[in-house]
PDB file of N, CA and C in Angstrom:
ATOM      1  N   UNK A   1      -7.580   4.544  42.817  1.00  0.00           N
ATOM      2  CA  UNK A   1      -8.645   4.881  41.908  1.00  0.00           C
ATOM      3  C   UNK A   1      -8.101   5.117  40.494  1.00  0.00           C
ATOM      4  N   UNK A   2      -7.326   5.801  39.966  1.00  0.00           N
ATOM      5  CA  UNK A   2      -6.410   6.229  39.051  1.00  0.00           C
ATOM      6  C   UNK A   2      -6.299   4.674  38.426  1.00  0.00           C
ATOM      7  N   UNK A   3      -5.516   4.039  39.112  1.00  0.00           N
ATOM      8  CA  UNK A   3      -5.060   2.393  38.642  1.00  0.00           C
ATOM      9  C   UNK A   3      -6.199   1.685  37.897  1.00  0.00           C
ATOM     10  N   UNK A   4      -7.115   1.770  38.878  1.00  0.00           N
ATOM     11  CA  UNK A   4      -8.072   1.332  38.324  1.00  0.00           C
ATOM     12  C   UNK A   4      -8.696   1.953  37.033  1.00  0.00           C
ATOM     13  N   UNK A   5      -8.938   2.747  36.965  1.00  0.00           N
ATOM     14  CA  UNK A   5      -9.440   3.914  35.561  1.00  0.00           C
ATOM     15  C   UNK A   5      -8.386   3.607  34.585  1.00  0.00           C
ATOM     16  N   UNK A   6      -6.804   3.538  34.899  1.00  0.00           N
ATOM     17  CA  UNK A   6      -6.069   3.528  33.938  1.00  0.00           C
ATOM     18  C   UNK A   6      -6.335   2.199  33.438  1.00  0.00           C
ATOM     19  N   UNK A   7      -6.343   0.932  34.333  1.00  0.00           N
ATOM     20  CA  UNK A   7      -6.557  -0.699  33.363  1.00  0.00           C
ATOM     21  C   UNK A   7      -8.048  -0.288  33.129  1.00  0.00           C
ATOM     22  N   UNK A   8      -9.239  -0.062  33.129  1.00  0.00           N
ATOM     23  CA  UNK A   8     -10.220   0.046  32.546  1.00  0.00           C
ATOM     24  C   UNK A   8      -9.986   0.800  30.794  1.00  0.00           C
ATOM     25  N   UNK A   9      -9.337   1.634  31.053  1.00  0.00           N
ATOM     26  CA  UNK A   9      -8.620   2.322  30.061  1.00  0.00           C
ATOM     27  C   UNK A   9      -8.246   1.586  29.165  1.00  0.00           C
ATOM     28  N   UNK A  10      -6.827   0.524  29.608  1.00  0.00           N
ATOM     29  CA  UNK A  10      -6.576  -0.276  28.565  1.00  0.00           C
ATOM     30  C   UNK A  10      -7.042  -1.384  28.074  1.00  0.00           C
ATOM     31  N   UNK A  11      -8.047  -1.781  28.609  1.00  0.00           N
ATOM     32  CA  UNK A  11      -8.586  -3.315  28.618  1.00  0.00           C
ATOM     33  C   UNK A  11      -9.791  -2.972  27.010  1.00  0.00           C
ATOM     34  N   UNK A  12      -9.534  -3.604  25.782  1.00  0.00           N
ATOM     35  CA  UNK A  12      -9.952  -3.727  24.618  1.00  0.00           C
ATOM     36  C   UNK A  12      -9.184  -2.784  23.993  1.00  0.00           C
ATOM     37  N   UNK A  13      -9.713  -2.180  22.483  1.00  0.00           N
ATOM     38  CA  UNK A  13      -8.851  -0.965  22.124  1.00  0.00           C
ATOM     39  C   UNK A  13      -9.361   0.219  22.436  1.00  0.00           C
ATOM     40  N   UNK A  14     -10.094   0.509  23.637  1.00  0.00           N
ATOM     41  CA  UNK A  14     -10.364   1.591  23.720  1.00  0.00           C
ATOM     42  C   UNK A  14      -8.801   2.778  23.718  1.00  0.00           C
ATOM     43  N   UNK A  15      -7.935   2.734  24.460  1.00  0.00           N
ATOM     44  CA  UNK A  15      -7.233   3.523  24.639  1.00  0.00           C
ATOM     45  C   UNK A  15      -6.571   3.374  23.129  1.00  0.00           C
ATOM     46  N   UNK A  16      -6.464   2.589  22.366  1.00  0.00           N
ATOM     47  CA  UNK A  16      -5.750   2.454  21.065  1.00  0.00           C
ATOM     48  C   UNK A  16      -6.359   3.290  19.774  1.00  0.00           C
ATOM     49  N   UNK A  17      -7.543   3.751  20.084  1.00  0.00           N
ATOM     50  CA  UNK A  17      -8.068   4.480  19.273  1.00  0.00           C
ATOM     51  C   UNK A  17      -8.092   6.087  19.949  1.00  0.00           C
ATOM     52  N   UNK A  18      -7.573   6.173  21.241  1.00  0.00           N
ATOM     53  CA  UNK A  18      -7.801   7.884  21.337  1.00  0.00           C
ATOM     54  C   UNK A  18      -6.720   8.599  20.673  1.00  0.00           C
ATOM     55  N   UNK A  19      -7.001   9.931  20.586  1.00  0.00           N
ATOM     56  CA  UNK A  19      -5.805  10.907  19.687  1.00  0.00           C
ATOM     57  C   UNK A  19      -5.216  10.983  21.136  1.00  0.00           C
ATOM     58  N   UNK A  20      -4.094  11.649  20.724  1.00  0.00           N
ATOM     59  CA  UNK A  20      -3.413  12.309  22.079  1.00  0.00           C
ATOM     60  C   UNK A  20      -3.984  13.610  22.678  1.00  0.00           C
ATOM     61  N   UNK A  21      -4.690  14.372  21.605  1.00  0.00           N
ATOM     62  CA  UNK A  21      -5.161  15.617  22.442  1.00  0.00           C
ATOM     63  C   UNK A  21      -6.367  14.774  23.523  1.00  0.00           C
ATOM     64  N   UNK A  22      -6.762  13.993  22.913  1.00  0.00           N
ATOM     65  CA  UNK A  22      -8.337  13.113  23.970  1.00  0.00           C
ATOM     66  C   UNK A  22      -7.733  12.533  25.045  1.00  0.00           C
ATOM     67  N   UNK A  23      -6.030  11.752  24.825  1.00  0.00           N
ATOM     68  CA  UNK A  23      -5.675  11.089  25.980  1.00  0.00           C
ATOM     69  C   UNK A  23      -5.509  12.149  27.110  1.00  0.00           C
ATOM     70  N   UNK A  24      -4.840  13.235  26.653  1.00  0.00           N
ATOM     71  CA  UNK A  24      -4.292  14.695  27.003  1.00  0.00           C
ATOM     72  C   UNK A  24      -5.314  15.198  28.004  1.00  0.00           C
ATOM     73  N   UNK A  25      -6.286  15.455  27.137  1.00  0.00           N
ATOM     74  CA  UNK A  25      -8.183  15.667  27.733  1.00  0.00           C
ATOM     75  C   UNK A  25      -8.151  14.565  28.942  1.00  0.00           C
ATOM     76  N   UNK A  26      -8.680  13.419  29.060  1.00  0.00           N
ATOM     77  CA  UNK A  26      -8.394  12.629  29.456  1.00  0.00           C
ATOM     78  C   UNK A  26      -8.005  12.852  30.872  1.00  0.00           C
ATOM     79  N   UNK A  27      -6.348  12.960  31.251  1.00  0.00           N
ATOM     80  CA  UNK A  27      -5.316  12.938  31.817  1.00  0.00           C
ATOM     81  C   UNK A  27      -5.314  14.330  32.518  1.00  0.00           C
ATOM     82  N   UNK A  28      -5.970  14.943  32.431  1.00  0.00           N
ATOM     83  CA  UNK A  28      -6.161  16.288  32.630  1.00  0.00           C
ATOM     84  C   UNK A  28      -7.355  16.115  33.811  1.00  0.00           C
ATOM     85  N   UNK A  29      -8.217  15.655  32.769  1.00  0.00           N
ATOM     86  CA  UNK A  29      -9.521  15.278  33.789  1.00  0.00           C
ATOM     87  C   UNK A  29      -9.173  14.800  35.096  1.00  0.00           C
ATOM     88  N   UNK A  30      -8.132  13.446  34.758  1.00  0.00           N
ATOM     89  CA  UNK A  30      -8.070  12.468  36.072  1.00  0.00           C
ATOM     90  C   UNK A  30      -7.390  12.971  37.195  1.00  0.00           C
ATOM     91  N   UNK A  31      -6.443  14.025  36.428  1.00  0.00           N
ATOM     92  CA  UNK A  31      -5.589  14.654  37.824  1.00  0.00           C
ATOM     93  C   UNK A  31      -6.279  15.707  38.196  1.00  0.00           C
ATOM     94  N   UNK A  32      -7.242  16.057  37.518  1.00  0.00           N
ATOM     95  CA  UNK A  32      -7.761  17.665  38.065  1.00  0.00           C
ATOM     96  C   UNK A  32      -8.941  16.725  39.344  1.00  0.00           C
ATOM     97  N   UNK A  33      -9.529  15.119  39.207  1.00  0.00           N
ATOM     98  CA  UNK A  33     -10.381  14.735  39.856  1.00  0.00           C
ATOM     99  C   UNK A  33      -9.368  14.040  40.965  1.00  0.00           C
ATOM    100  N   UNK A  34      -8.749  13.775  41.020  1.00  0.00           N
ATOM    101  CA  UNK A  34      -7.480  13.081  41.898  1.00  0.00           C
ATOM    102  C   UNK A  34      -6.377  13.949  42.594  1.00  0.00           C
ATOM    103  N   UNK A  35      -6.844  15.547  42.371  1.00  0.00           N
ATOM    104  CA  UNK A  35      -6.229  16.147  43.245  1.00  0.00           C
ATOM    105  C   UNK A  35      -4.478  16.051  43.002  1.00  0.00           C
ATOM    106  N   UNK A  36      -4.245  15.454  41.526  1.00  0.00           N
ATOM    107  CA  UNK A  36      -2.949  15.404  41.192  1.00  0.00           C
ATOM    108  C   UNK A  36      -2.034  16.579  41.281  1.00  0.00           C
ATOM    109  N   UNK A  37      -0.345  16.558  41.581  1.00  0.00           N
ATOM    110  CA  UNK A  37       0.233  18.003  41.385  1.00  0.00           C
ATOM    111  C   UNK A  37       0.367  17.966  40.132  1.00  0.00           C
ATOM    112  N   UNK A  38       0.898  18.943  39.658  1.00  0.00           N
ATOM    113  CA  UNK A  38       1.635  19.010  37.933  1.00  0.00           C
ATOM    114  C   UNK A  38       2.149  17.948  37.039  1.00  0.00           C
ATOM    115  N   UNK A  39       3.435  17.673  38.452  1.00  0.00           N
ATOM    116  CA  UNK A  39       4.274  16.650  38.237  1.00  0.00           C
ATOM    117  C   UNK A  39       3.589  15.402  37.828  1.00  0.00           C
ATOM    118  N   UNK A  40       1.846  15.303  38.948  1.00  0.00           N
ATOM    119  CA  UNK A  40       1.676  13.635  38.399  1.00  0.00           C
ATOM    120  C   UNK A  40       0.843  13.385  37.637  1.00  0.00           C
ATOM    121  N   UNK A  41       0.514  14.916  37.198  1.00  0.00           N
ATOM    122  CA  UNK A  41      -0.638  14.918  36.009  1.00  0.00           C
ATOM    123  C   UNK A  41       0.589  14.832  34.913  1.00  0.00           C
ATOM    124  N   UNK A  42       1.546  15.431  34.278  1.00  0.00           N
ATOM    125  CA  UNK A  42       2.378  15.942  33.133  1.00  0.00           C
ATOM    126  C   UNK A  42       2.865  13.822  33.385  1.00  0.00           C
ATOM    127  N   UNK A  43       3.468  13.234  34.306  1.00  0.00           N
ATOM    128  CA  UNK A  43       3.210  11.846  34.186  1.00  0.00           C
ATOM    129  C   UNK A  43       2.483  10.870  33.761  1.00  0.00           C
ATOM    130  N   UNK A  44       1.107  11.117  34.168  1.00  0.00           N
ATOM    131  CA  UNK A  44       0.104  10.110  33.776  1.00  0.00           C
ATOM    132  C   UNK A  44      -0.149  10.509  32.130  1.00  0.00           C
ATOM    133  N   UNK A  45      -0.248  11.481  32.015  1.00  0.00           N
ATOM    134  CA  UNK A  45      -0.216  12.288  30.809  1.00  0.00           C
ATOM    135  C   UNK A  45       0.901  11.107  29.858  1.00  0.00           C
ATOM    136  N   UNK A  46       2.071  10.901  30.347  1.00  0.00           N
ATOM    137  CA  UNK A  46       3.052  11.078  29.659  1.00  0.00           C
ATOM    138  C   UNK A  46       2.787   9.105  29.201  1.00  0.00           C
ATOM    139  N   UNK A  47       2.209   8.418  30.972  1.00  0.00           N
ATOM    140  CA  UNK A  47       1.554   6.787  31.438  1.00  0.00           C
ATOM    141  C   UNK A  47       0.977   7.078  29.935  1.00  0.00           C
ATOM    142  N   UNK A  48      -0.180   7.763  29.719  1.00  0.00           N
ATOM    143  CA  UNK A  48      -1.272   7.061  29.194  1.00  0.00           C
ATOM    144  C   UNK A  48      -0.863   7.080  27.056  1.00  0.00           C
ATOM    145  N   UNK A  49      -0.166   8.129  26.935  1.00  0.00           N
ATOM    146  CA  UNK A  49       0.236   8.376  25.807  1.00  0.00           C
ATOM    147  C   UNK A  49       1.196   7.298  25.343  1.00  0.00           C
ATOM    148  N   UNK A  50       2.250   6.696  26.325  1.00  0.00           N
ATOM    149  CA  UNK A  50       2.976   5.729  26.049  1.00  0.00           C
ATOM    150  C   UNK A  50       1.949   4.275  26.168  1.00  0.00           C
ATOM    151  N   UNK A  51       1.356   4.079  26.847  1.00  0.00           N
ATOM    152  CA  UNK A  51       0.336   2.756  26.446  1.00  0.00           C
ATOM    153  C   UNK A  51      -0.429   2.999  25.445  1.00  0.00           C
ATOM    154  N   UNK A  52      -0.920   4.266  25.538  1.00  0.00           N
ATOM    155  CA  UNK A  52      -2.266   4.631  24.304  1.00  0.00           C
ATOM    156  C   UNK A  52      -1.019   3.520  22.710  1.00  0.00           C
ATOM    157  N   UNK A  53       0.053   4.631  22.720  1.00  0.00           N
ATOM    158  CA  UNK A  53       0.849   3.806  21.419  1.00  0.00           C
ATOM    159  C   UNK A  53       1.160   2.598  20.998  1.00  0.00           C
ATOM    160  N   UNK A  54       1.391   1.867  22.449  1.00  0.00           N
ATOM    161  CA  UNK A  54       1.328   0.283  22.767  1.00  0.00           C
ATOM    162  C   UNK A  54       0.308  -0.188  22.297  1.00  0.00           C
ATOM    163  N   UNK A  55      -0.789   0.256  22.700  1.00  0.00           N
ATOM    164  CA  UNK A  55      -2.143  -0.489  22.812  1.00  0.00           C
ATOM    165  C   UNK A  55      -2.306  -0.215  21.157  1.00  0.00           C
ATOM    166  N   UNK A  56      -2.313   0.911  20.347  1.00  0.00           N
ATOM    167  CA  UNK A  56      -2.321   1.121  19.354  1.00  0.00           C
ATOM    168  C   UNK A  56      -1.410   0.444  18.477  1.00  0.00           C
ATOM    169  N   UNK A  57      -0.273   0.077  18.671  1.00  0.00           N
ATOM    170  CA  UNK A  57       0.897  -1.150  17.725  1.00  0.00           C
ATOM    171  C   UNK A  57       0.320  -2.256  17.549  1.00  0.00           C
ATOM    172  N   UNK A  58      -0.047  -2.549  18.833  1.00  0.00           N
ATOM    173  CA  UNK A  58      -0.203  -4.361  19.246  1.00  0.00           C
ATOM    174  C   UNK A  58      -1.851  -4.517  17.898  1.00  0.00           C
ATOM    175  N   UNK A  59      -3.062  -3.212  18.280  1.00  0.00           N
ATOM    176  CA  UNK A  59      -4.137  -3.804  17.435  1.00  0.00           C
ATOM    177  C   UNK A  59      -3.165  -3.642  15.982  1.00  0.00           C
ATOM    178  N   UNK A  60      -2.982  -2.244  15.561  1.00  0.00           N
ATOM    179  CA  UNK A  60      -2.541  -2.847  14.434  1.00  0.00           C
ATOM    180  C   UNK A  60      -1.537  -4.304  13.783  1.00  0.00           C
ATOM    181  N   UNK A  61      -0.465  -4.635  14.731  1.00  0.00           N
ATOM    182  CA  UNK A  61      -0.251  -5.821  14.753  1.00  0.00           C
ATOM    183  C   UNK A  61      -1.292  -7.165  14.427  1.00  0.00           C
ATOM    184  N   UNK A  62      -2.544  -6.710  15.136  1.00  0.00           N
ATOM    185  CA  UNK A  62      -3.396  -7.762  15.109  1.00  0.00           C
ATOM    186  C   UNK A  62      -3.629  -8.186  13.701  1.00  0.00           C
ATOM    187  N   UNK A  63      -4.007  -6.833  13.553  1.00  0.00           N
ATOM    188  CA  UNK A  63      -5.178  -6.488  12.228  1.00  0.00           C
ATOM    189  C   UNK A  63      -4.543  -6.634  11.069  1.00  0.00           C
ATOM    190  N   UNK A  64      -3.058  -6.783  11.187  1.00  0.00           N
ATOM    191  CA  UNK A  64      -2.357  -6.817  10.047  1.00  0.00           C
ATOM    192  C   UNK A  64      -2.287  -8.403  10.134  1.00  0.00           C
ATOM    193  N   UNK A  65      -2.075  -9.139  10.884  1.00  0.00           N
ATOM    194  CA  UNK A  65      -1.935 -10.491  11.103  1.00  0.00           C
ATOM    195  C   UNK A  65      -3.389 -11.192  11.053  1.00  0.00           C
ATOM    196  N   UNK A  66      -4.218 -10.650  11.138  1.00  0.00           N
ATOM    197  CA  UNK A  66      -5.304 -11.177  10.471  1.00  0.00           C
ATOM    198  C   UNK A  66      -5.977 -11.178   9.515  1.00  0.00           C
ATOM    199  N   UNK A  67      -5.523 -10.024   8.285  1.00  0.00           N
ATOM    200  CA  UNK A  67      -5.490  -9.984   6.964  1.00  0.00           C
ATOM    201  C   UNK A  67      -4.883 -10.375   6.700  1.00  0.00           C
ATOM    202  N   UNK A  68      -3.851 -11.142   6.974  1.00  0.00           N
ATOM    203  CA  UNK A  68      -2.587 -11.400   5.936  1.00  0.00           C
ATOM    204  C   UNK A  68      -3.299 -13.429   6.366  1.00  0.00           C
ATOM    205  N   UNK A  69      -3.335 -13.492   7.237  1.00  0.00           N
ATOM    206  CA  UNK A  69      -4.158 -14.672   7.353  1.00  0.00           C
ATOM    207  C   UNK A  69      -5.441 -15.046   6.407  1.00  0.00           C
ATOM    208  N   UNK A  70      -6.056 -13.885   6.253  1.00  0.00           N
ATOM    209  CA  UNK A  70      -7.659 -14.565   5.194  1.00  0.00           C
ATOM    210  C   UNK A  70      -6.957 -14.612   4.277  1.00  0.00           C
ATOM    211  N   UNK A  71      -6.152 -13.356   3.538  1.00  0.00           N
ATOM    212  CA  UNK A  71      -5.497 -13.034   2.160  1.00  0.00           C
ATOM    213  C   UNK A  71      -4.824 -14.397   1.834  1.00  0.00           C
ATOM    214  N   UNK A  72      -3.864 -15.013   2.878  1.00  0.00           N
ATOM    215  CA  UNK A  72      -3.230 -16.320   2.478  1.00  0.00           C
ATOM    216  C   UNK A  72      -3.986 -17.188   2.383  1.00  0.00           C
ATOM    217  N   UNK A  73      -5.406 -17.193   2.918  1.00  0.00           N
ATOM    218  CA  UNK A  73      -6.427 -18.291   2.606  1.00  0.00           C
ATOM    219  C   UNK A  73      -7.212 -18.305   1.338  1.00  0.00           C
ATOM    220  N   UNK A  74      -7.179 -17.117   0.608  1.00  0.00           N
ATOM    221  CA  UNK A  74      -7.511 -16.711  -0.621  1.00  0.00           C
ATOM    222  C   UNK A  74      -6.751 -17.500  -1.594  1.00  0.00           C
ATOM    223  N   UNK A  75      -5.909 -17.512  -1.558  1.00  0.00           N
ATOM    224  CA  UNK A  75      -4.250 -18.015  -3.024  1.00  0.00           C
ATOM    225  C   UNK A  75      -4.539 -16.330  -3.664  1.00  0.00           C
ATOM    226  N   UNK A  76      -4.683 -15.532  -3.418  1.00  0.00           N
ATOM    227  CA  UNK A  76      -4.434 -14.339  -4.048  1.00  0.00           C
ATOM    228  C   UNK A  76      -2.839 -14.444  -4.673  1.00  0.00           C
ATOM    229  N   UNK A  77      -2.778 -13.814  -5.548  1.00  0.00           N
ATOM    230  CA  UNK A  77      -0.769 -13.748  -5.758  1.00  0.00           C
ATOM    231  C   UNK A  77      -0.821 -12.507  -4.953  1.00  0.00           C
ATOM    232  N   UNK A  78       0.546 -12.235  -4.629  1.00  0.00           N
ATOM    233  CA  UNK A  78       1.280 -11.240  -4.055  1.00  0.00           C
ATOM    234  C   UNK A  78       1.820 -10.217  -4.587  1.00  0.00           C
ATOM    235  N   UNK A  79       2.145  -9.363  -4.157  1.00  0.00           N
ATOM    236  CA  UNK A  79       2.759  -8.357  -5.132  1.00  0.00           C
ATOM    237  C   UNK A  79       4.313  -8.572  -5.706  1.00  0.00           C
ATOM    238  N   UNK A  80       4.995  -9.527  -4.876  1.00  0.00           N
ATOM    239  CA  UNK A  80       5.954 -10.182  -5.403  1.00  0.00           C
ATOM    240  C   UNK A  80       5.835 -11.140  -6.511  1.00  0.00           C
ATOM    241  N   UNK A  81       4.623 -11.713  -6.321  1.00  0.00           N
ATOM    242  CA  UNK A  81       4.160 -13.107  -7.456  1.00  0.00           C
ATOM    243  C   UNK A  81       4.400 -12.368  -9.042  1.00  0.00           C
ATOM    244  N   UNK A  82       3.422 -11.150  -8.589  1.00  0.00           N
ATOM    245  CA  UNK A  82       3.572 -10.649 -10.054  1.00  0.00           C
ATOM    246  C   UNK A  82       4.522  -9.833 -10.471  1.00  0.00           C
ATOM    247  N   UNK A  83       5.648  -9.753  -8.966  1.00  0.00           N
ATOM    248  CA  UNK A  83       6.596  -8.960 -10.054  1.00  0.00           C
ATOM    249  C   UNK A  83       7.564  -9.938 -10.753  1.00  0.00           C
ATOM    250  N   UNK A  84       7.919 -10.971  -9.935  1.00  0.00           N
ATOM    251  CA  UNK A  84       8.264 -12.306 -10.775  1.00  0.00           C
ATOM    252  C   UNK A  84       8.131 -12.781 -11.983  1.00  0.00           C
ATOM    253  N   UNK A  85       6.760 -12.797 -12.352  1.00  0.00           N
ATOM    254  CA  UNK A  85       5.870 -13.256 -13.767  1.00  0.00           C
ATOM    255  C   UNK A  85       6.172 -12.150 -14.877  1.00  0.00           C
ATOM    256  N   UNK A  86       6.372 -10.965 -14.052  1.00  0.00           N
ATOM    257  CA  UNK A  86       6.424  -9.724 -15.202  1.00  0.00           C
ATOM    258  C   UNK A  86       7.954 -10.022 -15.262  1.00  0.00           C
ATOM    259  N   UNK A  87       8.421 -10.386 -14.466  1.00  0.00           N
ATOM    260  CA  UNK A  87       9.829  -9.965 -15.391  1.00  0.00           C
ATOM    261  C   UNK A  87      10.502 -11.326 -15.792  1.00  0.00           C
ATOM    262  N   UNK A  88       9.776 -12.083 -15.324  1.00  0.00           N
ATOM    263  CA  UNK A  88       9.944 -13.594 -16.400  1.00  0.00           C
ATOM    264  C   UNK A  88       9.353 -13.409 -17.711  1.00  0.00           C
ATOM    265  N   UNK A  89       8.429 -12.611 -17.833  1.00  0.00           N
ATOM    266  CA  UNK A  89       7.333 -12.408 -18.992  1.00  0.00           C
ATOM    267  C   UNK A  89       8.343 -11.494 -20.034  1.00  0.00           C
ATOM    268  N   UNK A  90       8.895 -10.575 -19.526  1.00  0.00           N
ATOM    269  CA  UNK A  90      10.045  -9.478 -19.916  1.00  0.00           C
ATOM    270  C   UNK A  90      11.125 -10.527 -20.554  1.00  0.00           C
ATOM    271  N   UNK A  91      11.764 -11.256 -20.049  1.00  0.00           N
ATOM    272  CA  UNK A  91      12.764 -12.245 -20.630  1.00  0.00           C
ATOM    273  C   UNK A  91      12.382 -12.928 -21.799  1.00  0.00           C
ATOM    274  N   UNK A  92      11.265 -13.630 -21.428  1.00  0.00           N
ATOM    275  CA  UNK A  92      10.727 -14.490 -22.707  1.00  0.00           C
ATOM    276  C   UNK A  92      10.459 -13.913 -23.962  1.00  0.00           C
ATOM    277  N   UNK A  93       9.971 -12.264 -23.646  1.00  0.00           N
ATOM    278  CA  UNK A  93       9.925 -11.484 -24.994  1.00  0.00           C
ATOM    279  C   UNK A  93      11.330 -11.225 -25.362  1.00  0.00           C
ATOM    280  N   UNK A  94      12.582 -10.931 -24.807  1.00  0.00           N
ATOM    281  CA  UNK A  94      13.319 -10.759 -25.286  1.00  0.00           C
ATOM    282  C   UNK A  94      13.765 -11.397 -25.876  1.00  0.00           C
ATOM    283  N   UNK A  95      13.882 -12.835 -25.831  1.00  0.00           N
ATOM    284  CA  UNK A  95      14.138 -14.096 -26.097  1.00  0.00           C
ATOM    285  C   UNK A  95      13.745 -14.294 -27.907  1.00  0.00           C
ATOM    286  N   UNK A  96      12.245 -14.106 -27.658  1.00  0.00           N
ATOM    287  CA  UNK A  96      11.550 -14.443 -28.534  1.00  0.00           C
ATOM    288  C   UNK A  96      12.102 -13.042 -30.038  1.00  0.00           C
ATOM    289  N   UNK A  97      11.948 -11.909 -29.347  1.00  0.00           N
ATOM    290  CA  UNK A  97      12.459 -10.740 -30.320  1.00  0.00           C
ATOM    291  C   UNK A  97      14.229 -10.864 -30.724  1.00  0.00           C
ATOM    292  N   UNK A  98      14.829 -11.492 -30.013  1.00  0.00           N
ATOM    293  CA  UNK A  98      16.194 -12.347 -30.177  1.00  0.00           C
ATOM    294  C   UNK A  98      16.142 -13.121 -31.190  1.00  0.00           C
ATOM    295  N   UNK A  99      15.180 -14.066 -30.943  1.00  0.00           N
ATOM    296  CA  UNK A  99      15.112 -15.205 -31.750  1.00  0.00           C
ATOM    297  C   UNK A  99      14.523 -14.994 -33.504  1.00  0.00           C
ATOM    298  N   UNK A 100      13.711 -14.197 -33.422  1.00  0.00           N
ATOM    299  CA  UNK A 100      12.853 -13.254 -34.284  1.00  0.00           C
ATOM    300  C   UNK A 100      13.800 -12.557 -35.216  1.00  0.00           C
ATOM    301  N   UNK A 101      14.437 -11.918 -34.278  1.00  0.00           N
ATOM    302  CA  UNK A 101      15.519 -11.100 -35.209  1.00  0.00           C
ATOM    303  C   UNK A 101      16.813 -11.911 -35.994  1.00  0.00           C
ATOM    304  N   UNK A 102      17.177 -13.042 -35.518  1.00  0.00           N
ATOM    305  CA  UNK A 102      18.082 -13.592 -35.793  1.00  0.00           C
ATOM    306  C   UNK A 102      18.189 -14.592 -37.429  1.00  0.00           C
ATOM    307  N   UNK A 103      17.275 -15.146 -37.529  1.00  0.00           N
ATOM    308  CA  UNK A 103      16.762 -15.953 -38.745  1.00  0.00           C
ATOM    309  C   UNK A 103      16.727 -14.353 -40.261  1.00  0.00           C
ATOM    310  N   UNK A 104      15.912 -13.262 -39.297  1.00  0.00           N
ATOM    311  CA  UNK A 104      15.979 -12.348 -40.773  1.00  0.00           C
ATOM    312  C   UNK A 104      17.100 -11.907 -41.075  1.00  0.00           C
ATOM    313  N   UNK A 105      18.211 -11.732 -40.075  1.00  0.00           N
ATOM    314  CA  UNK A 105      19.997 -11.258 -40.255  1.00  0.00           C
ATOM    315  C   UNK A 105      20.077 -12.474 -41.055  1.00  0.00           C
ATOM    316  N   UNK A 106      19.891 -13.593 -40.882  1.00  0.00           N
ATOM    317  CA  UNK A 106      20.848 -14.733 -41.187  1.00  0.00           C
ATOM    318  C   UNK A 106      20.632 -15.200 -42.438  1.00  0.00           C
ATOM    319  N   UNK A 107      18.937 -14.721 -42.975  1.00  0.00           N
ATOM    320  CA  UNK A 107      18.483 -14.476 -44.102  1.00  0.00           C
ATOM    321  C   UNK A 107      18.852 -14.000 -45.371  1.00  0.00           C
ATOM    322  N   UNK A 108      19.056 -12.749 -44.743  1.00  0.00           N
ATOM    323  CA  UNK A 108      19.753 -11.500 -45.708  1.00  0.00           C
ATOM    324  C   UNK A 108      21.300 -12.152 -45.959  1.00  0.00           C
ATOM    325  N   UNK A 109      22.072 -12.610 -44.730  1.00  0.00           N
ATOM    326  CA  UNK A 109      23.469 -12.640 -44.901  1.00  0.00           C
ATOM    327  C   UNK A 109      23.798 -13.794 -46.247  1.00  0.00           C
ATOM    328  N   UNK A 110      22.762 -14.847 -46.301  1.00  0.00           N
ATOM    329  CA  UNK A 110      22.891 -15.916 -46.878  1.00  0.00           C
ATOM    330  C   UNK A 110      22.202 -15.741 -48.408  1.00  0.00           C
ATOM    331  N   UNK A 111      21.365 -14.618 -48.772  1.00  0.00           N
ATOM    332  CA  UNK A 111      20.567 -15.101 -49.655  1.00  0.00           C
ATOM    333  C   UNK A 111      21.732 -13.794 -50.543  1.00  0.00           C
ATOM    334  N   UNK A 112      22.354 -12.892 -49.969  1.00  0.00           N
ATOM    335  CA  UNK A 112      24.183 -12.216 -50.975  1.00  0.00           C
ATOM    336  C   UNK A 112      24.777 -12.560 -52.053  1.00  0.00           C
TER     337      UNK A 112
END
């Protein structure tokens, strides 16, 4: 019976969204209805908290892999794109304030 309750448990994200005090709640319930000792309640307890986290990685896994999927279907830039551009953008001014500065030195030196 337990087995069964526990894959009902994991089957969608239900278990991926409980807190641990609810899995806790939970796990409490099932052994206090299953006639569990300590030992196999403080276990299932221990079952359901370690899948609850599983089950909880894998959606976020999902969910991250399926935003990053529309987002790449967008052409959005990245946060790398623009740190690229900014500091290509950074060079070219220097370049240019280089270049800027150089003609008025060369100005002064020549017109002595």
């Amino acid at each position: 019976m337990i087995e069964l309750i526990k894959r009902t448990l994991l089957t969608g994200v239900g278990l991926a969204v409980l807190t641990k005090e609810k899995v806790e709640e939970l796990a409490k319930e099932l052994a206090e209805q299953a006639k569990l000792s300590e030992a196999e309640g403080r276990e299932l307890v221990d079952s359901l908290m370690q899948q609850s986290e599983a089950a909880r990685n894998d959606l976020e896994n999902r969910i991250n892999g399926l935003v990053q999927k529309a987002l790449s279907g967008l052409k959005l830039a990245t946060q790398d794109d623009v740190a690229k551009l900014a500091a290509k953008v950074a060079e070219l001014e220097a370049k240019i304030s280089a270049a800027e500065s150089k003609p008025a030195a060369e100005g002064s030196a020549t017109g002595s």
